[in-house]
C-alpha atoms as a PDB file:
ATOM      1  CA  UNK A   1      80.864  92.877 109.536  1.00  0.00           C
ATOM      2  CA  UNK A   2      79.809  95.449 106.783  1.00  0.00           C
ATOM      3  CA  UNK A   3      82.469  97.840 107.473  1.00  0.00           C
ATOM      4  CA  UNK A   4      85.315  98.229 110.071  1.00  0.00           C
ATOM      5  CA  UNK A   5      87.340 101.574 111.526  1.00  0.00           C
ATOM      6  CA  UNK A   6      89.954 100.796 108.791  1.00  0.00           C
ATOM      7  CA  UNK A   7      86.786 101.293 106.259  1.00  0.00           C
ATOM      8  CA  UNK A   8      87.277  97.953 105.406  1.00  0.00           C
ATOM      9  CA  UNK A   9      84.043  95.853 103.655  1.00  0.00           C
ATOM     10  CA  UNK A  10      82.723  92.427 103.948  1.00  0.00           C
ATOM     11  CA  UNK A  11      80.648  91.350 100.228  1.00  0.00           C
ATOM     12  CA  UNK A  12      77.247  93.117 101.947  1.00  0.00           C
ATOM     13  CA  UNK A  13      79.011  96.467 102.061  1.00  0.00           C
ATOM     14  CA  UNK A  14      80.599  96.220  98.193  1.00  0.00           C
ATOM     15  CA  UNK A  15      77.314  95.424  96.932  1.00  0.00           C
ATOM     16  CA  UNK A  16      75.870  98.082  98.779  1.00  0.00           C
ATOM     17  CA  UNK A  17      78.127 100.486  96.711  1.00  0.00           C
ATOM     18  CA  UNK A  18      78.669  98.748  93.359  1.00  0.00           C
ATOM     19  CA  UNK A  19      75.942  98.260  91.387  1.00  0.00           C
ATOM     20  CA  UNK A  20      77.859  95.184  89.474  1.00  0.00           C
ATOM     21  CA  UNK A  21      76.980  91.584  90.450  1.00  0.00           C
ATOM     22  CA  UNK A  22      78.074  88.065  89.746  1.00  0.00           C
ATOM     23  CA  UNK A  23      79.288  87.492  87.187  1.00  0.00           C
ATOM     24  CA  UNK A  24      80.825  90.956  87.333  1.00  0.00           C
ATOM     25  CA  UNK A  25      81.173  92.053  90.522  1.00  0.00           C
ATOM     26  CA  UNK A  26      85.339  91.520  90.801  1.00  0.00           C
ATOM     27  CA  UNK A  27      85.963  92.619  94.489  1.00  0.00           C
ATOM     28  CA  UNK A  28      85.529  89.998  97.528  1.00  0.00           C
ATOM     29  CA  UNK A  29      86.970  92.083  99.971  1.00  0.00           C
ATOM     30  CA  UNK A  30      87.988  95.871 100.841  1.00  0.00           C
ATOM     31  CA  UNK A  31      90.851  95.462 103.235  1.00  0.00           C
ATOM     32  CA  UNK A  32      91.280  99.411 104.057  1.00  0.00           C
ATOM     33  CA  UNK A  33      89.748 102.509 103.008  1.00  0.00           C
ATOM     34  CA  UNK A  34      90.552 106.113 103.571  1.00  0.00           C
ATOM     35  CA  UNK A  35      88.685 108.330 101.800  1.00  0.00           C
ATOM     36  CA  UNK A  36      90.335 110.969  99.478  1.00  0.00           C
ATOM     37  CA  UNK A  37      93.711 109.095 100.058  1.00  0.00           C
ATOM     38  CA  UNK A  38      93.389 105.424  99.292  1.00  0.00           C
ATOM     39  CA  UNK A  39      91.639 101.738  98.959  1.00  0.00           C
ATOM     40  CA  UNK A  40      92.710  98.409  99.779  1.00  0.00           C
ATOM     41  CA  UNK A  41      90.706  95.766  98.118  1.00  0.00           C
ATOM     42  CA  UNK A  42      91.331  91.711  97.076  1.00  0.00           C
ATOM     43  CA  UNK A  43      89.803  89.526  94.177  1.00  0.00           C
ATOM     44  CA  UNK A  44      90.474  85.500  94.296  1.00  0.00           C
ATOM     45  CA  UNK A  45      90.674  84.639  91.302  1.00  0.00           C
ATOM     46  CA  UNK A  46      89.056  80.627  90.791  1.00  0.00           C
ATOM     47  CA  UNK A  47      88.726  78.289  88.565  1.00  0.00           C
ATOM     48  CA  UNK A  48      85.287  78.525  88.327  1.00  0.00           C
ATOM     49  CA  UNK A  49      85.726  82.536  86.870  1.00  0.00           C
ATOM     50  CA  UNK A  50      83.076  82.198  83.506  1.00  0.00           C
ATOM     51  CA  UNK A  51      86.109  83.326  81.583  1.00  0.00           C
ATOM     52  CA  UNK A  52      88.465  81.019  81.867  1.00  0.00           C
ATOM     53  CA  UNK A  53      86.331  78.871  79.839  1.00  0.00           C
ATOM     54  CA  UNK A  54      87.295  80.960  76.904  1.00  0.00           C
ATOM     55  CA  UNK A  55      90.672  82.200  77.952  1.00  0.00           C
ATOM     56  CA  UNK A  56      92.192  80.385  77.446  1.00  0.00           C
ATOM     57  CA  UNK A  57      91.600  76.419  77.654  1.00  0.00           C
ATOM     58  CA  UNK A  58      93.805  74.496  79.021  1.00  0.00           C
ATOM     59  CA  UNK A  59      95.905  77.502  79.986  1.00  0.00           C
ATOM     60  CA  UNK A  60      93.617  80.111  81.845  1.00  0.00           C
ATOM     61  CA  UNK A  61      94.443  83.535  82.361  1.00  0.00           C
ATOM     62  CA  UNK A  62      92.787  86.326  83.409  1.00  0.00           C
ATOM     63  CA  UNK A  63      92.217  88.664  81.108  1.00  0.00           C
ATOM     64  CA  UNK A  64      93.858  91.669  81.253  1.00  0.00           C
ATOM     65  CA  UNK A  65      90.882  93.961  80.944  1.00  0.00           C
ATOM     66  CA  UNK A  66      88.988  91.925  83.578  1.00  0.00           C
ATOM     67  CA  UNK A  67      91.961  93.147  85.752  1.00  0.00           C
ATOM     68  CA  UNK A  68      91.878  96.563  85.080  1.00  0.00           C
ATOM     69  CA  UNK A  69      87.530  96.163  85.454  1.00  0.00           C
ATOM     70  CA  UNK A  70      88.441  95.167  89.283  1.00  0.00           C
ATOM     71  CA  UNK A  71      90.697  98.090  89.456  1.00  0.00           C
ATOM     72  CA  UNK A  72      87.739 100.169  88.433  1.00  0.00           C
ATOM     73  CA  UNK A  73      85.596  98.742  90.788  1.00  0.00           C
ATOM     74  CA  UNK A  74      87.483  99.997  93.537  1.00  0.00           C
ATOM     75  CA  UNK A  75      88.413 103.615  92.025  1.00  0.00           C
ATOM     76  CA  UNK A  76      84.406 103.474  92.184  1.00  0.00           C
ATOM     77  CA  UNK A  77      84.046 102.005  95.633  1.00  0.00           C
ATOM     78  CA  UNK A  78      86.925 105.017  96.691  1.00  0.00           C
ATOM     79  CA  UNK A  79      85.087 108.298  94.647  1.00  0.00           C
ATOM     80  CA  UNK A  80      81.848 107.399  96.699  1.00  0.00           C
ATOM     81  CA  UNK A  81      83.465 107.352  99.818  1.00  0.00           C
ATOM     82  CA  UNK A  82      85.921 110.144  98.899  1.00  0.00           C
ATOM     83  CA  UNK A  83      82.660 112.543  97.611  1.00  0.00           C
ATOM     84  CA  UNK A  84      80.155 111.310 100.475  1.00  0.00           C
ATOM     85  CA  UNK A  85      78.196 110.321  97.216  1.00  0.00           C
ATOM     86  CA  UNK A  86      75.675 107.804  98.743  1.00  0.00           C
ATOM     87  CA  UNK A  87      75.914 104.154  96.681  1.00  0.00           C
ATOM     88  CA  UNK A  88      72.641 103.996  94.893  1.00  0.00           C
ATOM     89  CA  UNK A  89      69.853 106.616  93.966  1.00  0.00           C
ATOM     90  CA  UNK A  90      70.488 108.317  90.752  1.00  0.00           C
ATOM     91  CA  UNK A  91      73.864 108.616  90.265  1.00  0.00           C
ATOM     92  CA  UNK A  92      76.451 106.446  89.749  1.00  0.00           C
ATOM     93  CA  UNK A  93      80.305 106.472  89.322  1.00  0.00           C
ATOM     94  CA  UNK A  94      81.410 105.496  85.089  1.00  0.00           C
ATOM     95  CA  UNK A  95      84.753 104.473  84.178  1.00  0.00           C
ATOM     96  CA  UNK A  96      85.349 107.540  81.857  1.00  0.00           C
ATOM     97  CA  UNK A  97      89.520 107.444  81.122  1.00  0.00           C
ATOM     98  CA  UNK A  98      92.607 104.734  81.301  1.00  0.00           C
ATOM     99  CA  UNK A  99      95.957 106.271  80.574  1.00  0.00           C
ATOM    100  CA  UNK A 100      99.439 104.161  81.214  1.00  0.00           C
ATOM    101  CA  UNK A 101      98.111 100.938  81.461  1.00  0.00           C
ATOM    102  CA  UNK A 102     100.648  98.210  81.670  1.00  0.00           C
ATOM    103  CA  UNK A 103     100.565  94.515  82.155  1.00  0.00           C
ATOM    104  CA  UNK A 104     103.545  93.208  84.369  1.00  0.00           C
ATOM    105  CA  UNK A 105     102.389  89.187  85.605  1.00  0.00           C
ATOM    106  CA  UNK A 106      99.553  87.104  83.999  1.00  0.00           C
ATOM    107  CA  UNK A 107      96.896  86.122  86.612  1.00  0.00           C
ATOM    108  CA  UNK A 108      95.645  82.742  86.711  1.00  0.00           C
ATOM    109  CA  UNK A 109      93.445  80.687  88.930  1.00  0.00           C
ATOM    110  CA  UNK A 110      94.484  80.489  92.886  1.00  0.00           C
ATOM    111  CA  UNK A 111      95.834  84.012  92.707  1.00  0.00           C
ATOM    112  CA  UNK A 112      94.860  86.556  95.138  1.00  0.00           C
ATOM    113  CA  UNK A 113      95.076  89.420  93.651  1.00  0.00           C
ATOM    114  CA  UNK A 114      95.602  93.044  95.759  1.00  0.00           C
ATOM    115  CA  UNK A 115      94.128  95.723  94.601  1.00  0.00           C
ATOM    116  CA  UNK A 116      96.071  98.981  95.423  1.00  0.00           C
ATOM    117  CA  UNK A 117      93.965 102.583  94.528  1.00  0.00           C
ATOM    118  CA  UNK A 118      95.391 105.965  95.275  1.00  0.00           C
ATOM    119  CA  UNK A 119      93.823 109.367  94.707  1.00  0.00           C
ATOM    120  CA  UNK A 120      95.509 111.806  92.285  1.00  0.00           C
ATOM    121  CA  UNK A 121      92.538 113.579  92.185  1.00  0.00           C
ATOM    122  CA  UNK A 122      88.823 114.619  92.358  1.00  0.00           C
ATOM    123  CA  UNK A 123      87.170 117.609  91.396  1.00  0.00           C
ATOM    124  CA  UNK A 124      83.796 118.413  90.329  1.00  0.00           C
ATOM    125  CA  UNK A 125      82.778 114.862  90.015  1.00  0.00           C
ATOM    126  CA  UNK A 126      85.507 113.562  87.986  1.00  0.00           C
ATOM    127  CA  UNK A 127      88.564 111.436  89.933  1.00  0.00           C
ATOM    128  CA  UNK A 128      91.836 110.278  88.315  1.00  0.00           C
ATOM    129  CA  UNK A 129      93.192 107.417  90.187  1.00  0.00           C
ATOM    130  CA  UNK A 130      96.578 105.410  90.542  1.00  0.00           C
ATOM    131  CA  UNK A 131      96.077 101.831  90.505  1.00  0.00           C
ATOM    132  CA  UNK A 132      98.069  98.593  90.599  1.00  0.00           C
ATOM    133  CA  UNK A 133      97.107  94.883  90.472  1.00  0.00           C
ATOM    134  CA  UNK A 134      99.932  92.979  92.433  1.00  0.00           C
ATOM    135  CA  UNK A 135     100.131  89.110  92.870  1.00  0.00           C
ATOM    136  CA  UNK A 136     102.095  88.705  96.820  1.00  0.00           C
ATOM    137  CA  UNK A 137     104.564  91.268  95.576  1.00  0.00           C
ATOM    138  CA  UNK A 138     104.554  91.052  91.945  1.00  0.00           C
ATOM    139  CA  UNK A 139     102.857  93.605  89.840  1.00  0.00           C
ATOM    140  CA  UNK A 140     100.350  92.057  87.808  1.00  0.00           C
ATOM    141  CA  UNK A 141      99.204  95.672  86.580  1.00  0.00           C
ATOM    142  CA  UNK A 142      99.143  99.131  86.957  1.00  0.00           C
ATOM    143  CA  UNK A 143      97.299 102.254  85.027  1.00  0.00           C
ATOM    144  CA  UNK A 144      96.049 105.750  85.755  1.00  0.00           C
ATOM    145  CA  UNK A 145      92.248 105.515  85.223  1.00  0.00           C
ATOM    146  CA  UNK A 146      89.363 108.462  85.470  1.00  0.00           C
ATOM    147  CA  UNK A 147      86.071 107.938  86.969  1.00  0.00           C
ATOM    148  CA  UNK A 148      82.877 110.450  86.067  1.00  0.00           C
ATOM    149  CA  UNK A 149      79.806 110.850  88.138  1.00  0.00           C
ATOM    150  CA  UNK A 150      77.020 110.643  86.622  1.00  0.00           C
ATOM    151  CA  UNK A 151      73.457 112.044  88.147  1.00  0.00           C
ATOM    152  CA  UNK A 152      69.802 110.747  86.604  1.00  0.00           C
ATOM    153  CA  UNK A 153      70.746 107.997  85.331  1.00  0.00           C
ATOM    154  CA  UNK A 154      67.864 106.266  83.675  1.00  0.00           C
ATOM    155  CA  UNK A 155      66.435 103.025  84.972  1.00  0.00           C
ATOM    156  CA  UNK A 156      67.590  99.844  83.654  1.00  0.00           C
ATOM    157  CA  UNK A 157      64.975  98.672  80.904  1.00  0.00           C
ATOM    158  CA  UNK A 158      63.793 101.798  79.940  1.00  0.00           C
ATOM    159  CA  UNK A 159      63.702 103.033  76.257  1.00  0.00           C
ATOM    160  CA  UNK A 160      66.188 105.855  77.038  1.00  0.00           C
ATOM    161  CA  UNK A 161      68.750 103.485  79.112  1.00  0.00           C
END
Protein backbone atom coordinates (compact mmCIF):
# COMPACT_ATOMS: atom_id res chain seq x y z
CA UNK A 1 0.00 0.00 0.00
CA UNK A 2 1.33 3.55 -0.98
CA UNK A 3 -1.79 5.30 -0.36
CA UNK A 4 -5.42 4.36 0.63
CA UNK A 5 -9.08 6.25 -0.01
CA UNK A 6 -8.54 7.80 3.49
CA UNK A 7 -5.15 9.32 1.79
CA UNK A 8 -3.42 7.42 4.14
CA UNK A 9 0.63 6.47 3.35
CA UNK A 10 2.74 3.51 3.89
CA UNK A 11 6.93 4.76 4.28
CA UNK A 12 7.11 4.49 0.09
CA UNK A 13 4.49 7.21 -0.22
CA UNK A 14 6.17 9.73 2.67
CA UNK A 15 9.36 9.45 1.01
CA UNK A 16 7.87 10.06 -2.14
CA UNK A 17 6.80 13.53 -0.74
CA UNK A 18 9.43 14.44 1.86
CA UNK A 19 12.62 14.93 0.76
CA UNK A 20 14.05 14.11 4.52
CA UNK A 21 15.52 10.64 5.20
CA UNK A 22 16.85 8.60 8.05
CA UNK A 23 18.04 9.98 10.29
CA UNK A 24 15.49 12.73 9.74
CA UNK A 25 12.70 11.57 8.20
CA UNK A 26 10.19 11.61 11.59
CA UNK A 27 6.90 10.17 10.07
CA UNK A 28 6.31 6.19 9.80
CA UNK A 29 2.91 6.41 8.93
CA UNK A 30 0.06 8.87 7.53
CA UNK A 31 -3.09 7.45 9.00
CA UNK A 32 -5.63 9.97 7.08
CA UNK A 33 -5.35 12.76 4.79
CA UNK A 34 -7.79 15.24 3.43
CA UNK A 35 -6.45 17.77 1.60
CA UNK A 36 -7.08 21.49 2.52
CA UNK A 37 -8.71 20.20 5.82
CA UNK A 38 -6.41 17.87 7.67
CA UNK A 39 -3.50 15.04 8.25
CA UNK A 40 -3.24 12.16 10.38
CA UNK A 41 0.23 10.93 10.77
CA UNK A 42 2.31 8.63 13.65
CA UNK A 43 6.11 8.60 14.69
CA UNK A 44 7.38 5.59 17.13
CA UNK A 45 9.61 6.88 18.89
CA UNK A 46 12.69 3.94 19.80
CA UNK A 47 15.38 3.54 21.57
CA UNK A 48 17.54 3.37 18.88
CA UNK A 49 16.48 7.39 17.84
CA UNK A 50 20.46 8.89 17.29
CA UNK A 51 19.38 11.42 19.85
CA UNK A 52 18.76 9.85 22.70
CA UNK A 53 22.34 9.20 22.90
CA UNK A 54 22.77 12.80 23.79
CA UNK A 55 19.47 13.56 25.39
CA UNK A 56 19.67 12.74 27.66
CA UNK A 57 21.62 9.53 29.06
CA UNK A 58 20.21 7.53 31.16
CA UNK A 59 16.98 9.49 30.94
CA UNK A 60 16.01 9.94 27.15
CA UNK A 61 13.67 12.31 25.92
CA UNK A 62 12.78 13.51 22.85
CA UNK A 63 13.62 16.66 22.18
CA UNK A 64 11.20 19.08 21.93
CA UNK A 65 12.23 20.56 18.62
CA UNK A 66 12.54 17.06 17.10
CA UNK A 67 8.76 17.04 17.94
CA UNK A 68 7.75 20.03 16.48
CA UNK A 69 10.35 18.85 13.15
CA UNK A 70 7.70 15.79 12.82
CA UNK A 71 4.93 18.22 13.07
CA UNK A 72 6.50 20.00 10.17
CA UNK A 73 6.89 17.10 8.26
CA UNK A 74 3.37 16.58 8.02
CA UNK A 75 2.22 20.41 7.58
CA UNK A 76 4.63 19.61 4.47
CA UNK A 77 3.22 16.24 3.54
CA UNK A 78 -0.56 18.27 3.88
CA UNK A 79 0.48 21.78 1.67
CA UNK A 80 1.50 19.31 -1.23
CA UNK A 81 -1.52 17.52 -1.19
CA UNK A 82 -3.64 20.58 -0.28
CA UNK A 83 -1.84 22.73 -3.47
CA UNK A 84 -1.66 19.60 -5.95
CA UNK A 85 2.12 20.65 -5.70
CA UNK A 86 3.76 17.40 -7.03
CA UNK A 87 6.57 15.99 -4.24
CA UNK A 88 9.82 16.53 -6.00
CA UNK A 89 10.99 18.69 -9.07
CA UNK A 90 11.98 22.12 -8.13
CA UNK A 91 10.10 23.16 -5.46
CA UNK A 92 9.80 22.23 -2.19
CA UNK A 93 7.71 23.09 0.96
CA UNK A 94 10.25 25.22 3.98
CA UNK A 95 9.25 25.53 7.44
CA UNK A 96 9.08 29.42 7.33
CA UNK A 97 7.05 30.43 10.90
CA UNK A 98 6.22 28.73 14.55
CA UNK A 99 3.98 30.85 16.69
CA UNK A 100 2.35 29.36 20.17
CA UNK A 101 4.41 26.57 20.62
CA UNK A 102 3.91 24.75 23.84
CA UNK A 103 5.26 21.64 25.39
CA UNK A 104 2.55 19.68 27.46
CA UNK A 105 4.20 15.68 28.04
CA UNK A 106 7.90 14.72 27.49
CA UNK A 107 8.24 11.91 24.87
CA UNK A 108 10.42 9.11 25.51
CA UNK A 109 11.20 5.82 23.92
CA UNK A 110 8.05 3.30 23.25
CA UNK A 111 5.80 6.27 22.65
CA UNK A 112 3.68 6.49 19.68
CA UNK A 113 3.27 9.64 19.04
CA UNK A 114 -0.02 11.11 16.84
CA UNK A 115 0.47 13.65 14.85
CA UNK A 116 -2.68 15.87 14.44
CA UNK A 117 -2.38 18.85 11.40
CA UNK A 118 -5.22 21.14 10.56
CA UNK A 119 -5.38 23.84 7.90
CA UNK A 120 -5.88 27.48 8.99
CA UNK A 121 -4.77 28.44 5.85
CA UNK A 122 -3.06 28.57 2.39
CA UNK A 123 -2.73 31.19 0.03
CA UNK A 124 -0.31 31.98 -2.56
CA UNK A 125 2.07 29.35 -1.49
CA UNK A 126 2.31 30.07 2.07
CA UNK A 127 0.08 27.67 4.71
CA UNK A 128 -0.35 28.32 8.46
CA UNK A 129 -1.16 25.16 10.16
CA UNK A 130 -2.59 23.92 13.63
CA UNK A 131 -0.69 21.17 15.01
CA UNK A 132 -0.56 18.96 18.10
CA UNK A 133 1.74 16.10 19.22
CA UNK A 134 -0.45 13.82 21.56
CA UNK A 135 0.83 10.65 23.43
CA UNK A 136 -2.80 8.11 23.58
CA UNK A 137 -4.61 11.21 24.74
CA UNK A 138 -2.12 13.36 26.29
CA UNK A 139 -0.81 16.38 24.56
CA UNK A 140 2.74 16.14 24.17
CA UNK A 141 2.67 19.49 22.01
CA UNK A 142 0.95 21.85 20.12
CA UNK A 143 1.98 25.17 17.93
CA UNK A 144 0.74 27.16 14.96
CA UNK A 145 3.52 26.76 12.33
CA UNK A 146 3.84 28.40 8.56
CA UNK A 147 5.09 26.56 5.66
CA UNK A 148 6.54 28.56 2.31
CA UNK A 149 6.88 27.08 -1.09
CA UNK A 150 9.68 27.48 -2.55
CA UNK A 151 10.24 27.04 -6.61
CA UNK A 152 14.07 26.50 -8.20
CA UNK A 153 15.53 25.38 -5.62
CA UNK A 154 19.14 24.70 -6.36
CA UNK A 155 20.58 21.22 -6.40
CA UNK A 156 22.13 19.83 -3.42
CA UNK A 157 26.06 20.31 -3.79
CA UNK A 158 26.05 23.11 -5.85
CA UNK A 159 27.99 26.39 -5.06
CA UNK A 160 24.72 28.39 -4.82
CA UNK A 161 22.82 25.65 -2.49
Amino acid sequence: MTEDANGALDINGIMRYLPHRYPFLLIDRVLACEPGKMIRAQKNVTMNEQFFQGHFPGHPVMPGVIVIEALAQAAAILAYRSTGTGPGGDALFFFAGIDNARFRRQVVPGDQLRLEVEVIRIMRGIGKFACRALVGEDMAAEAELMAALRRSVPAAGRADA
